[in-house]
PDB file of N, CA and C in Angstrom:
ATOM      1  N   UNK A   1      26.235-122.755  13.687  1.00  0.00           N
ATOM      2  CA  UNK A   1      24.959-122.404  14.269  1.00  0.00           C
ATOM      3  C   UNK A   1      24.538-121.056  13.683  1.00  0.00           C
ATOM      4  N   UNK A   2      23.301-120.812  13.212  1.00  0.00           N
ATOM      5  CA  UNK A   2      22.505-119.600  12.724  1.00  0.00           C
ATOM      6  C   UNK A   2      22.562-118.572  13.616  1.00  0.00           C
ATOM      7  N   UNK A   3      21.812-117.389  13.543  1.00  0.00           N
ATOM      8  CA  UNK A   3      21.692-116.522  14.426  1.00  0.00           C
ATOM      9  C   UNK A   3      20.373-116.422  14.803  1.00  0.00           C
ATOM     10  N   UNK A   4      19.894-117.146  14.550  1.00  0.00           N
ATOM     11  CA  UNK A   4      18.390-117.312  15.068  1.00  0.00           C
ATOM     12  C   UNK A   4      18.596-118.635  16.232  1.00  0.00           C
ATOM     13  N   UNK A   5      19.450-120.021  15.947  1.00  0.00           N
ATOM     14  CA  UNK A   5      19.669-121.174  17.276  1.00  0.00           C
ATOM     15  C   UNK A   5      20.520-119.972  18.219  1.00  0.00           C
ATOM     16  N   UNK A   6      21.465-119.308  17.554  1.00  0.00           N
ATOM     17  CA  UNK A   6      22.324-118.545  18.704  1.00  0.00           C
ATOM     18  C   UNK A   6      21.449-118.027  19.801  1.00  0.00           C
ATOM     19  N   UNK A   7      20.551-117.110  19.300  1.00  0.00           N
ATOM     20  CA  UNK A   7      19.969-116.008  19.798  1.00  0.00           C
ATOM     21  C   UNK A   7      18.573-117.039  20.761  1.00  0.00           C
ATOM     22  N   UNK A   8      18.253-118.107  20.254  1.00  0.00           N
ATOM     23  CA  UNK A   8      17.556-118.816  21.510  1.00  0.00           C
ATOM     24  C   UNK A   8      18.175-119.622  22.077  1.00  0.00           C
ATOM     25  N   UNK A   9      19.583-119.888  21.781  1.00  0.00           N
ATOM     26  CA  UNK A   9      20.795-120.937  23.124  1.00  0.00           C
ATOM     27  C   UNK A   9      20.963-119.678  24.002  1.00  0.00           C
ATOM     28  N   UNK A  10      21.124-118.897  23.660  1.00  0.00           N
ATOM     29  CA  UNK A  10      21.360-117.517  25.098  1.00  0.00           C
ATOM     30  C   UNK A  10      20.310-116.986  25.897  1.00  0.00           C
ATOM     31  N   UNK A  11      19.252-117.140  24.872  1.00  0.00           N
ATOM     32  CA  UNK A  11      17.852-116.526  25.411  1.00  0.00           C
ATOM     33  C   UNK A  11      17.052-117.624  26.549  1.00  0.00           C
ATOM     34  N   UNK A  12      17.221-118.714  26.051  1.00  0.00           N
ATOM     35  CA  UNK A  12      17.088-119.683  27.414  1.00  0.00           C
ATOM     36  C   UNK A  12      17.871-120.350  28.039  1.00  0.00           C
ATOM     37  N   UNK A  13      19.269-120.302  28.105  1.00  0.00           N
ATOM     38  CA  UNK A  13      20.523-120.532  29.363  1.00  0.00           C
ATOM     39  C   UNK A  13      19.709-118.944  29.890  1.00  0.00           C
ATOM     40  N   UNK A  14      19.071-118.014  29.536  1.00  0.00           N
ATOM     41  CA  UNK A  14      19.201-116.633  30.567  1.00  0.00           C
ATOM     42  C   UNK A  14      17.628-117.260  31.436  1.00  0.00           C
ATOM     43  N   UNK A  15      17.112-117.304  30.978  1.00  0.00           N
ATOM     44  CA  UNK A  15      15.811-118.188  31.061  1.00  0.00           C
ATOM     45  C   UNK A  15      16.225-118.944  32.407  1.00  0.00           C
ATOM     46  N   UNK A  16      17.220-120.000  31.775  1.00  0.00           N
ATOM     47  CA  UNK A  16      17.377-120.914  32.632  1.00  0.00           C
ATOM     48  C   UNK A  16      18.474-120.632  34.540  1.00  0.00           C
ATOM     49  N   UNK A  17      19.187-119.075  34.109  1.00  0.00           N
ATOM     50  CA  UNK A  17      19.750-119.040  35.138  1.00  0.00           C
ATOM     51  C   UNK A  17      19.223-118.554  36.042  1.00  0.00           C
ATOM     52  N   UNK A  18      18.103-117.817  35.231  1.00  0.00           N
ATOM     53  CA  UNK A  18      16.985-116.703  36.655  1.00  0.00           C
ATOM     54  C   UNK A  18      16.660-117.853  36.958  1.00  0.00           C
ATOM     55  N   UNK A  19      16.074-118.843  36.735  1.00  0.00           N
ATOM     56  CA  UNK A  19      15.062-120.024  37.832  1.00  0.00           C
ATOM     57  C   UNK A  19      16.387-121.060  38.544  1.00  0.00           C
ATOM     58  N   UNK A  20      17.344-120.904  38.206  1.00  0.00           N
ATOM     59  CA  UNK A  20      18.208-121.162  39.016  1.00  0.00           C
ATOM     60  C   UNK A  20      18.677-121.060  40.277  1.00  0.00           C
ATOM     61  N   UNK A  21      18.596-119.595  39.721  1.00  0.00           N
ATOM     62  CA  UNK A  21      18.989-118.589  40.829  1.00  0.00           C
ATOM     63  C   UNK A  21      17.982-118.570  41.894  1.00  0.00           C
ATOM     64  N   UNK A  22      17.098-118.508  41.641  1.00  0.00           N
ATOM     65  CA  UNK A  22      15.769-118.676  42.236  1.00  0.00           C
ATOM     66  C   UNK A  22      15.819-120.264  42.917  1.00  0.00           C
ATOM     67  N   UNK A  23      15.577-120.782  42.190  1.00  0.00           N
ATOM     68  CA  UNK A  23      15.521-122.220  43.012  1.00  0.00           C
ATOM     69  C   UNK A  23      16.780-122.743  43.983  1.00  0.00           C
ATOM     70  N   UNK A  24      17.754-122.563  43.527  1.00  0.00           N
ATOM     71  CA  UNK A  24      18.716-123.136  44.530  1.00  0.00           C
ATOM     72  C   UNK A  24      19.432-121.945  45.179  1.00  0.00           C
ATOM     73  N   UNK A  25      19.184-120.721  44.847  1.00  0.00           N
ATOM     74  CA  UNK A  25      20.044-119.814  45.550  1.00  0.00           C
ATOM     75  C   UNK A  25      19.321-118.977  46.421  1.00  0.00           C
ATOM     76  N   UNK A  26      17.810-118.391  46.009  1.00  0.00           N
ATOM     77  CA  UNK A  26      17.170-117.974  47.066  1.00  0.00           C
ATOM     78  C   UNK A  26      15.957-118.936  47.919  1.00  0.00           C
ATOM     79  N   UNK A  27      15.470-119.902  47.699  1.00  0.00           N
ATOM     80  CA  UNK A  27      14.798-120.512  48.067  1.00  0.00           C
ATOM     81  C   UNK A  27      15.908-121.184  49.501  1.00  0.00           C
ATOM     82  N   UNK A  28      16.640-121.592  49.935  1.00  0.00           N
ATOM     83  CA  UNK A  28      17.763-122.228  50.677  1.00  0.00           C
ATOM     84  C   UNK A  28      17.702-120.970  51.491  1.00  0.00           C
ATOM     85  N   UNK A  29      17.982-119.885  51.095  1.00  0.00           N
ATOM     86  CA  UNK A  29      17.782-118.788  51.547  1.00  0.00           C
ATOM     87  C   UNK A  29      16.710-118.124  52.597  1.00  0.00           C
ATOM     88  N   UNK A  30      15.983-118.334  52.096  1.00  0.00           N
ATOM     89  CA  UNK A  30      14.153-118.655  52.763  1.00  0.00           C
ATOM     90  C   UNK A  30      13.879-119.679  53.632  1.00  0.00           C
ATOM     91  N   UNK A  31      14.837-120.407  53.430  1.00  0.00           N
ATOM     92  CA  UNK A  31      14.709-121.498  54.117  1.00  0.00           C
ATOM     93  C   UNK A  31      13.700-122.372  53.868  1.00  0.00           C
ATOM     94  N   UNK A  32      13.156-122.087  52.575  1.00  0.00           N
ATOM     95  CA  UNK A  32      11.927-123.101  52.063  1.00  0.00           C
ATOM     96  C   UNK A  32      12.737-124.237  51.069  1.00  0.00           C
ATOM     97  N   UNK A  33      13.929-124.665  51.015  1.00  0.00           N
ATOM     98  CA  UNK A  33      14.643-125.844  50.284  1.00  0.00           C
ATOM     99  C   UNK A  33      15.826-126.131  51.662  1.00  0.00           C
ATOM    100  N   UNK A  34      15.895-127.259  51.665  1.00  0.00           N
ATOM    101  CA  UNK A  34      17.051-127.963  52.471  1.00  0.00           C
ATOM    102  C   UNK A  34      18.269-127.967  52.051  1.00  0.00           C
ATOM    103  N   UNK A  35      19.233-127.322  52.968  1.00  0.00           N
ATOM    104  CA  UNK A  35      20.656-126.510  52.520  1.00  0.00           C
ATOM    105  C   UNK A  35      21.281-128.069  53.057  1.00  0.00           C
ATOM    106  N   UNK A  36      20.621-129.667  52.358  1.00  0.00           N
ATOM    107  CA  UNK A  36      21.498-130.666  53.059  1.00  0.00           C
ATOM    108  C   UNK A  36      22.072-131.244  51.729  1.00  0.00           C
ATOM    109  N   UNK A  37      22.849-131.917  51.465  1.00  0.00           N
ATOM    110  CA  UNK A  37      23.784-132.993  50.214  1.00  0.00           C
ATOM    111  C   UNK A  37      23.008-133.465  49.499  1.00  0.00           C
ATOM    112  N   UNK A  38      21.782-134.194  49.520  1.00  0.00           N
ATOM    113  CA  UNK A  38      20.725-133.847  48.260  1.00  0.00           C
ATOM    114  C   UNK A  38      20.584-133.093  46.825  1.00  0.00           C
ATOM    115  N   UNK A  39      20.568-131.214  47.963  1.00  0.00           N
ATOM    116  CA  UNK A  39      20.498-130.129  46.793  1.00  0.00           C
ATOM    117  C   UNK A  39      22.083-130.189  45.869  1.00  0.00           C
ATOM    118  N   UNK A  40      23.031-131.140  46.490  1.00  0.00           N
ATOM    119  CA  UNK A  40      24.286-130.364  45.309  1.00  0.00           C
ATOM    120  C   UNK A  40      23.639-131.815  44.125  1.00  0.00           C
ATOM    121  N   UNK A  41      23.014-132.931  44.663  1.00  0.00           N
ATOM    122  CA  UNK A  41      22.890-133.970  43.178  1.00  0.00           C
ATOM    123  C   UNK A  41      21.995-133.099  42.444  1.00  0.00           C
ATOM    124  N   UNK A  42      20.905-132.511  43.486  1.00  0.00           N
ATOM    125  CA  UNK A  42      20.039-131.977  42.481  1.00  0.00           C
ATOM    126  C   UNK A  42      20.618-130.586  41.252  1.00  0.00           C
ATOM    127  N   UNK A  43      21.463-129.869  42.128  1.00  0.00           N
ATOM    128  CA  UNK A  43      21.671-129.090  41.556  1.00  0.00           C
ATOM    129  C   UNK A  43      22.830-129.203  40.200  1.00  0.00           C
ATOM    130  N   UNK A  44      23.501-130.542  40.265  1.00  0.00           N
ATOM    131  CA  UNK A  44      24.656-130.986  39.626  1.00  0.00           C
ATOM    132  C   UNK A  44      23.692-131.504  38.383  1.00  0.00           C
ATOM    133  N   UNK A  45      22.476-132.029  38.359  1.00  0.00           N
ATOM    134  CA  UNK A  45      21.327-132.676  37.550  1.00  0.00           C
ATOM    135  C   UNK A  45      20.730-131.362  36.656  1.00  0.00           C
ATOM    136  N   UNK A  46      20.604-130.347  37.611  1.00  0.00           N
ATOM    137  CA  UNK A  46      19.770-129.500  36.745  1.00  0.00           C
ATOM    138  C   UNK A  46      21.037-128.159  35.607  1.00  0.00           C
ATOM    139  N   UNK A  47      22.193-128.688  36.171  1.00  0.00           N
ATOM    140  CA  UNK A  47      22.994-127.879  35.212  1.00  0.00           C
ATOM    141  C   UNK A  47      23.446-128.718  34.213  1.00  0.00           C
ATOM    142  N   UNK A  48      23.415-129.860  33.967  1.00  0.00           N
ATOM    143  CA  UNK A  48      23.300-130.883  32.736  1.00  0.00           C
ATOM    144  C   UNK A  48      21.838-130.669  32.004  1.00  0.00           C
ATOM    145  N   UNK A  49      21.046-130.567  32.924  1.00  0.00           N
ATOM    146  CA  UNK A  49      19.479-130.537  32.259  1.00  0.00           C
ATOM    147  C   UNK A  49      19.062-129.210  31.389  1.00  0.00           C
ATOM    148  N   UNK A  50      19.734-127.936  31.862  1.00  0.00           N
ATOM    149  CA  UNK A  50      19.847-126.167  31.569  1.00  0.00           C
ATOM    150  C   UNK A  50      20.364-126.090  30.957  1.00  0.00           C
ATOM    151  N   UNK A  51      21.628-126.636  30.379  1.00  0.00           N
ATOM    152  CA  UNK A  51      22.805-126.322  29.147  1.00  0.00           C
ATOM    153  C   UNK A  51      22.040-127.635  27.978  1.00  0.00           C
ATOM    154  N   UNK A  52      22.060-128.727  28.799  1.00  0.00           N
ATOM    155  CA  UNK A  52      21.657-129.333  27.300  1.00  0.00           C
ATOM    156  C   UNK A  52      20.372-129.050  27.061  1.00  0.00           C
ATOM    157  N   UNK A  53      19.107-128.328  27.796  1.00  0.00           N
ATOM    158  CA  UNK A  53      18.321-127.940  27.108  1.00  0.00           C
ATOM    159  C   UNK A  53      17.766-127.016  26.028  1.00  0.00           C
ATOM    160  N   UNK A  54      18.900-125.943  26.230  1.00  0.00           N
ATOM    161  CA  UNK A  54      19.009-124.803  25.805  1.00  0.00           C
ATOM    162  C   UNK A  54      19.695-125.310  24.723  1.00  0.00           C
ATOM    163  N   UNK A  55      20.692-126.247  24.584  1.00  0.00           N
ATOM    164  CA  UNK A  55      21.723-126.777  23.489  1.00  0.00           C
ATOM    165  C   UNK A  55      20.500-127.564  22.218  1.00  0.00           C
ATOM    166  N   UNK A  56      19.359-128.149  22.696  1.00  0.00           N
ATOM    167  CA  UNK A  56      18.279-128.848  22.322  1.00  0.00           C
ATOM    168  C   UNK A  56      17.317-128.272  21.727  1.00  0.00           C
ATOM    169  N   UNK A  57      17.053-127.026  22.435  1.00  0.00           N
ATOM    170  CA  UNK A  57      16.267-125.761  21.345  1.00  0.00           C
ATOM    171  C   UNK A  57      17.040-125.345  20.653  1.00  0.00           C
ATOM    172  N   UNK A  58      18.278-125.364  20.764  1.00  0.00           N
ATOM    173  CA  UNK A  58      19.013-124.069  19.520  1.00  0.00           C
ATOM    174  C   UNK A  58      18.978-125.621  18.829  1.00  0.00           C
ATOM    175  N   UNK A  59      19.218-126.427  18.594  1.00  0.00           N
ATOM    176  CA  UNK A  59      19.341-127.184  17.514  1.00  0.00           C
ATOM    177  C   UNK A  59      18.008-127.479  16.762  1.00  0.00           C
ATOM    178  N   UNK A  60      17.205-127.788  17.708  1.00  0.00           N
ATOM    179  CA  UNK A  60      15.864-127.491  16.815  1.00  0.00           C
ATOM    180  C   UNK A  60      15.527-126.579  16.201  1.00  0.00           C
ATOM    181  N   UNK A  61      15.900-125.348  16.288  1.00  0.00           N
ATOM    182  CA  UNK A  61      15.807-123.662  15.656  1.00  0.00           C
ATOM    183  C   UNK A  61      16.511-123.709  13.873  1.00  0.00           C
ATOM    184  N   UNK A  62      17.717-124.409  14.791  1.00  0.00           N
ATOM    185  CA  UNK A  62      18.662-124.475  13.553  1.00  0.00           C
ATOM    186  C   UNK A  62      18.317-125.481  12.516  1.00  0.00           C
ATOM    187  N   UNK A  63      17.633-126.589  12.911  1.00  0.00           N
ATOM    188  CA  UNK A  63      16.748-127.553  11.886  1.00  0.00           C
ATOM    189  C   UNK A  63      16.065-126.758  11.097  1.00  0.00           C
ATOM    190  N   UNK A  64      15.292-126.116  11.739  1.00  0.00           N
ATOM    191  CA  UNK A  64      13.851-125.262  11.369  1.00  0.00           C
ATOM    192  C   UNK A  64      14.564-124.753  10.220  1.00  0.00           C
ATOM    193  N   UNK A  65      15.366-123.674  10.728  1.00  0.00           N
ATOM    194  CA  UNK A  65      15.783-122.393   9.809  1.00  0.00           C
ATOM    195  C   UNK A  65      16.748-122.797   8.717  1.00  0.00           C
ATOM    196  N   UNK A  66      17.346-124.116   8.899  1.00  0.00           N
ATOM    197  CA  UNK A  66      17.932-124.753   7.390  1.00  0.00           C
ATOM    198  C   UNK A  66      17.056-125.393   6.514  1.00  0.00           C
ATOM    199  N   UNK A  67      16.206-125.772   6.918  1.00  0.00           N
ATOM    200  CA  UNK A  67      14.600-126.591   6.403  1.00  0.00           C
ATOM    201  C   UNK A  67      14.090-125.170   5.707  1.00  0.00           C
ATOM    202  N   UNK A  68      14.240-124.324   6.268  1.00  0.00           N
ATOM    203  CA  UNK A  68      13.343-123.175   5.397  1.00  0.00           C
ATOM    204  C   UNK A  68      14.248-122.375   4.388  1.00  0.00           C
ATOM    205  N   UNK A  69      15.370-122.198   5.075  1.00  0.00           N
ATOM    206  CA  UNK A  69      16.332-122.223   4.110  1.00  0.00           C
ATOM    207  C   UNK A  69      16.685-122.272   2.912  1.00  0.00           C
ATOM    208  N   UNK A  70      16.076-123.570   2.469  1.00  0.00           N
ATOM    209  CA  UNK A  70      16.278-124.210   1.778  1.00  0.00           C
ATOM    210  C   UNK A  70      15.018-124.081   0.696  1.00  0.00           C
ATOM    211  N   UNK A  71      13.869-123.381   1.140  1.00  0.00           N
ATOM    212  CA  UNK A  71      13.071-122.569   0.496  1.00  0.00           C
ATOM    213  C   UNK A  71      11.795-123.277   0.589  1.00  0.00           C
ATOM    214  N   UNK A  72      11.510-124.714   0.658  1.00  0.00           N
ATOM    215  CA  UNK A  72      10.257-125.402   1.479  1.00  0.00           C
ATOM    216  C   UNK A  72      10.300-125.827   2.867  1.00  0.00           C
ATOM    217  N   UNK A  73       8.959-125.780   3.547  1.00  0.00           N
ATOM    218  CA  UNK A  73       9.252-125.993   4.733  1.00  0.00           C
ATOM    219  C   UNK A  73       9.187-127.854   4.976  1.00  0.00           C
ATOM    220  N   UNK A  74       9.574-127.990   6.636  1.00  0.00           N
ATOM    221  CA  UNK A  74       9.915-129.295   6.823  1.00  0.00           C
ATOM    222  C   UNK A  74       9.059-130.191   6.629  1.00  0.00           C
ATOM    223  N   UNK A  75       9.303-131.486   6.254  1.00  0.00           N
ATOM    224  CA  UNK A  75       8.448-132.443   5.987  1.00  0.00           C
ATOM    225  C   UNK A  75       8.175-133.178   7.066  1.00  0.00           C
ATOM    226  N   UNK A  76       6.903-133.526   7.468  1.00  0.00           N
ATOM    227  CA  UNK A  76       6.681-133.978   8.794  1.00  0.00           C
ATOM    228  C   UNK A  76       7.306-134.900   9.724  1.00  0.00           C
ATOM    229  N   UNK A  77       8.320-135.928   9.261  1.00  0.00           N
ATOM    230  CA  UNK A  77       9.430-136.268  10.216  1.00  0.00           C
ATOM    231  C   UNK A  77      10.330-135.426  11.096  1.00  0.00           C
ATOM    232  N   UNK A  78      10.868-134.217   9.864  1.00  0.00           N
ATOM    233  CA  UNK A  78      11.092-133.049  10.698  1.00  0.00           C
ATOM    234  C   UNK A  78      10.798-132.704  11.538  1.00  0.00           C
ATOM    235  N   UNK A  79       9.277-131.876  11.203  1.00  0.00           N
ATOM    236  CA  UNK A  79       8.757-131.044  12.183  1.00  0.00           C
ATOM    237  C   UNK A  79       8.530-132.279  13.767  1.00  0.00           C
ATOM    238  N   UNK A  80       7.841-133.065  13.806  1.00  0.00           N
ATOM    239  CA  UNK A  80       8.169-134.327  15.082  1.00  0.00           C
ATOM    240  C   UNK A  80       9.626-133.942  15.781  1.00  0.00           C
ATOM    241  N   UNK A  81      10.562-134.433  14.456  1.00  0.00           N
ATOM    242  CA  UNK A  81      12.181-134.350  15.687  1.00  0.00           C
ATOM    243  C   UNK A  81      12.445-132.830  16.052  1.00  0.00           C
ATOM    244  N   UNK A  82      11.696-131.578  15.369  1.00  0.00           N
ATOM    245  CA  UNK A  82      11.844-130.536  15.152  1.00  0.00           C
ATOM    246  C   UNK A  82      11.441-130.115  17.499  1.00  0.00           C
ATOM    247  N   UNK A  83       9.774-130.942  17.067  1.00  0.00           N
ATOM    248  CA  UNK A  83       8.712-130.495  18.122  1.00  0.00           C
ATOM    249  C   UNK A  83       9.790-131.497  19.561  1.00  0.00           C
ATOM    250  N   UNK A  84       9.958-132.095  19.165  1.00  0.00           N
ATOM    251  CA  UNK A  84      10.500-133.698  20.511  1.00  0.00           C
ATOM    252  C   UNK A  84      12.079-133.033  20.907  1.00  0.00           C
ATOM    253  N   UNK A  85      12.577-131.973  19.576  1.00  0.00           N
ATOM    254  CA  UNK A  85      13.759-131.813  20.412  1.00  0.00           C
ATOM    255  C   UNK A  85      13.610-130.630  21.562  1.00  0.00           C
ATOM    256  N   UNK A  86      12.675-129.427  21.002  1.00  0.00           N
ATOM    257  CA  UNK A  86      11.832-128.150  21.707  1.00  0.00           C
ATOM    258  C   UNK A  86      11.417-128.967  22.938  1.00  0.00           C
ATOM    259  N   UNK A  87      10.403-129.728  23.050  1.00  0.00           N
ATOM    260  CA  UNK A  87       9.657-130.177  24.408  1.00  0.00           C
ATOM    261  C   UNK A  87      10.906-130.835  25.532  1.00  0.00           C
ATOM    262  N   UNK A  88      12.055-131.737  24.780  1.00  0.00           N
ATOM    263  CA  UNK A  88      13.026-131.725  25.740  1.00  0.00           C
ATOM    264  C   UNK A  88      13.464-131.147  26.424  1.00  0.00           C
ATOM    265  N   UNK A  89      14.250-130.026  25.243  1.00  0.00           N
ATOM    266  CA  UNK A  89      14.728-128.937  26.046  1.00  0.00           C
ATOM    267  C   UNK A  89      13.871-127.940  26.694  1.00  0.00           C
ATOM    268  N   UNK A  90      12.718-128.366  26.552  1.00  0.00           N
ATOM    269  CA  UNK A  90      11.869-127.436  27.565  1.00  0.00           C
ATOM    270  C   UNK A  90      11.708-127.836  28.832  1.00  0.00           C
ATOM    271  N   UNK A  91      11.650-129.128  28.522  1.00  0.00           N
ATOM    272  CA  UNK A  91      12.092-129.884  30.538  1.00  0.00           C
ATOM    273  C   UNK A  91      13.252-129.917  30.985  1.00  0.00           C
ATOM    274  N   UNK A  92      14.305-129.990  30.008  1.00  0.00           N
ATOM    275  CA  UNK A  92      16.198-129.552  30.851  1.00  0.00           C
ATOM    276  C   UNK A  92      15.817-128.176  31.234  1.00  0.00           C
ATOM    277  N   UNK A  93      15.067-127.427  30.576  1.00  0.00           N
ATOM    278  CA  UNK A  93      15.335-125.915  31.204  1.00  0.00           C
ATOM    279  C   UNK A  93      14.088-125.758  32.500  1.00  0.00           C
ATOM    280  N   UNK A  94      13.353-126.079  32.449  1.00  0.00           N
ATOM    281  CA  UNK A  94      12.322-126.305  33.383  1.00  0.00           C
ATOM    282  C   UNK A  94      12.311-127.079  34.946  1.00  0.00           C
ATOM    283  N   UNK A  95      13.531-127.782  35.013  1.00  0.00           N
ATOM    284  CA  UNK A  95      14.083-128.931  35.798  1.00  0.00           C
ATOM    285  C   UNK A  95      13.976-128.489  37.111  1.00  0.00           C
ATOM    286  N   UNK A  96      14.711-127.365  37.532  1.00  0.00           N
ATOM    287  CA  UNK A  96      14.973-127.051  38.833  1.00  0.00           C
ATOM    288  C   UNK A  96      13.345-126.739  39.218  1.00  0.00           C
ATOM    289  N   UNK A  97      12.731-125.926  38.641  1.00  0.00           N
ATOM    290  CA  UNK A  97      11.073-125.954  38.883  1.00  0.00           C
ATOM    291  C   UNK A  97      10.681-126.921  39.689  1.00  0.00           C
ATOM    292  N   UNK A  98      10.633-128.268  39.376  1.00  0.00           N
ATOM    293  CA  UNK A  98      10.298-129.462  39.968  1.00  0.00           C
ATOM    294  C   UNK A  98      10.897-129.359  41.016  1.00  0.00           C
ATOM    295  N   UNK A  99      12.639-129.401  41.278  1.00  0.00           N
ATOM    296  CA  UNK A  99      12.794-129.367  42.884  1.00  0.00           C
ATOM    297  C   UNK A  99      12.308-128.488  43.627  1.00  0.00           C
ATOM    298  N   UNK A 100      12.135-127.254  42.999  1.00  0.00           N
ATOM    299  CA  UNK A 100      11.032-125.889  43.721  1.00  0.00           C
ATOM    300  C   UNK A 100      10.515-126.491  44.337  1.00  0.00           C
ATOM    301  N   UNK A 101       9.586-126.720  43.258  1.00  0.00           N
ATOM    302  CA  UNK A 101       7.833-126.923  43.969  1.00  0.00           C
ATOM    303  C   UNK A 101       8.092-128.431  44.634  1.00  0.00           C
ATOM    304  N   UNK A 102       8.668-129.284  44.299  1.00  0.00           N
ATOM    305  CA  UNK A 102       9.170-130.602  45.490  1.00  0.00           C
ATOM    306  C   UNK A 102       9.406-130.089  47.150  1.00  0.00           C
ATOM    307  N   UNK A 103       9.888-129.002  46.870  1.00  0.00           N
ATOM    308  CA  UNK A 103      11.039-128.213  48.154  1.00  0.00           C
ATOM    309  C   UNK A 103      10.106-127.237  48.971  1.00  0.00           C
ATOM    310  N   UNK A 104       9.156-127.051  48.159  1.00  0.00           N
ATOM    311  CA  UNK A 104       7.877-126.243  48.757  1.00  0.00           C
ATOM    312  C   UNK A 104       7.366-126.640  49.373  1.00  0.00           C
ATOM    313  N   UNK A 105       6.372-127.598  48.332  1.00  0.00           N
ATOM    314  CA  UNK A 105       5.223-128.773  48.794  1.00  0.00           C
ATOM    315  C   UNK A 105       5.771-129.534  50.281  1.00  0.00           C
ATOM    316  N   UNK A 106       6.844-129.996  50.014  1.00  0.00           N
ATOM    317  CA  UNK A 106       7.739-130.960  51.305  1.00  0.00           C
ATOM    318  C   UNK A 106       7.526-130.106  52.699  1.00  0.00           C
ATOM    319  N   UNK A 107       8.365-128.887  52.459  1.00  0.00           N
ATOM    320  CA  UNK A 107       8.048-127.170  53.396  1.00  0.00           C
ATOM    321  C   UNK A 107       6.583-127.656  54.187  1.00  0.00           C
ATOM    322  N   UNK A 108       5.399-127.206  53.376  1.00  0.00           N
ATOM    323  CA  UNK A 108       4.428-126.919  53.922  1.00  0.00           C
ATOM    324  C   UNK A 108       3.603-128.285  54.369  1.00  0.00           C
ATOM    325  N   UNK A 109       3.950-129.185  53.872  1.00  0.00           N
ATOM    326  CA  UNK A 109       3.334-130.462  54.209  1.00  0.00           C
ATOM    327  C   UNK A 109       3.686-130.587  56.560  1.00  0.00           C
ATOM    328  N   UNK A 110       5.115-129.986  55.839  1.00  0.00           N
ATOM    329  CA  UNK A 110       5.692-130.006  57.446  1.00  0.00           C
ATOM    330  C   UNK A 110       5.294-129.480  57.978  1.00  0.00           C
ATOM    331  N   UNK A 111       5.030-128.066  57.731  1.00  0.00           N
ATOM    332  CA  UNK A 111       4.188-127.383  58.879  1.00  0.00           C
ATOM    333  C   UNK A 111       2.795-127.252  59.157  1.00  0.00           C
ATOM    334  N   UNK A 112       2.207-128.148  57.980  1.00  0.00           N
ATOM    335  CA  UNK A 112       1.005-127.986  58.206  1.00  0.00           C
ATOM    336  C   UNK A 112       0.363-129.273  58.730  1.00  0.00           C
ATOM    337  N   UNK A 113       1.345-130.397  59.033  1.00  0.00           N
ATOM    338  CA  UNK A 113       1.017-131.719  59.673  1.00  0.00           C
ATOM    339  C   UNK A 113       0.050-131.919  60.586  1.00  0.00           C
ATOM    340  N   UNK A 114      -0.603-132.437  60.621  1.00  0.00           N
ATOM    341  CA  UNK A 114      -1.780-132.788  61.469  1.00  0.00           C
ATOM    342  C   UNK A 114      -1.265-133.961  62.268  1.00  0.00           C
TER     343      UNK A 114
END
């Protein structure tokens, strides 16, 4: 791995642990997410989804930067598996977000029941 995939596999696992932290550790906290057996699938889902996303950008980085490397840039099959592996790993790292705002929305629906 380059030091350019390195330096964005660390830069979004860090990415990915603040909204972590946030989503399943202070939100439960707040009492705006349900501290019931649910949150451990969810949370067991979104640490497969955070490592291999972050694993998914650094490999796309590392495409990139051997493609250029190599002194022309990628030829458009590339750049596609280049863009499809980035947007993945932008939803493994993005994941817990969704139970957020699931865990929110759910929250206020309740108290605001008519």
């Amino acid at each position: 791995m380059n030091s350019f995939a390195r330096k964005d596999f660390f830069f979004c696992l860090g990415i990915w642990l603040a909204i972590e932290i946030f989503c399943f550790g202070l939100l439960p906290l707040l009492r705006l997410a349900e501290p019931n057996p649910p949150i451990e699938v969810w949370f067991k889902a979104s640490l497969i989804g955070g490592i291999g996303g972050a694993a998914l950008i650094a490999y796309g980085t590392h495409l990139a930067a051997s493609a250029m490397a190599k002194g022309k840039p990628p030829r458009r099959p590339m750049n596609l598996l280049i863009s499809l592996l980035s947007w993945l790993g932008l939803l493994g790292i993005a994941f817990p977000l969704m139970f957020a705002s699931a865990q929110v929305f759910a929250k206020l629906l309740t108290l605001t029941k008519i």
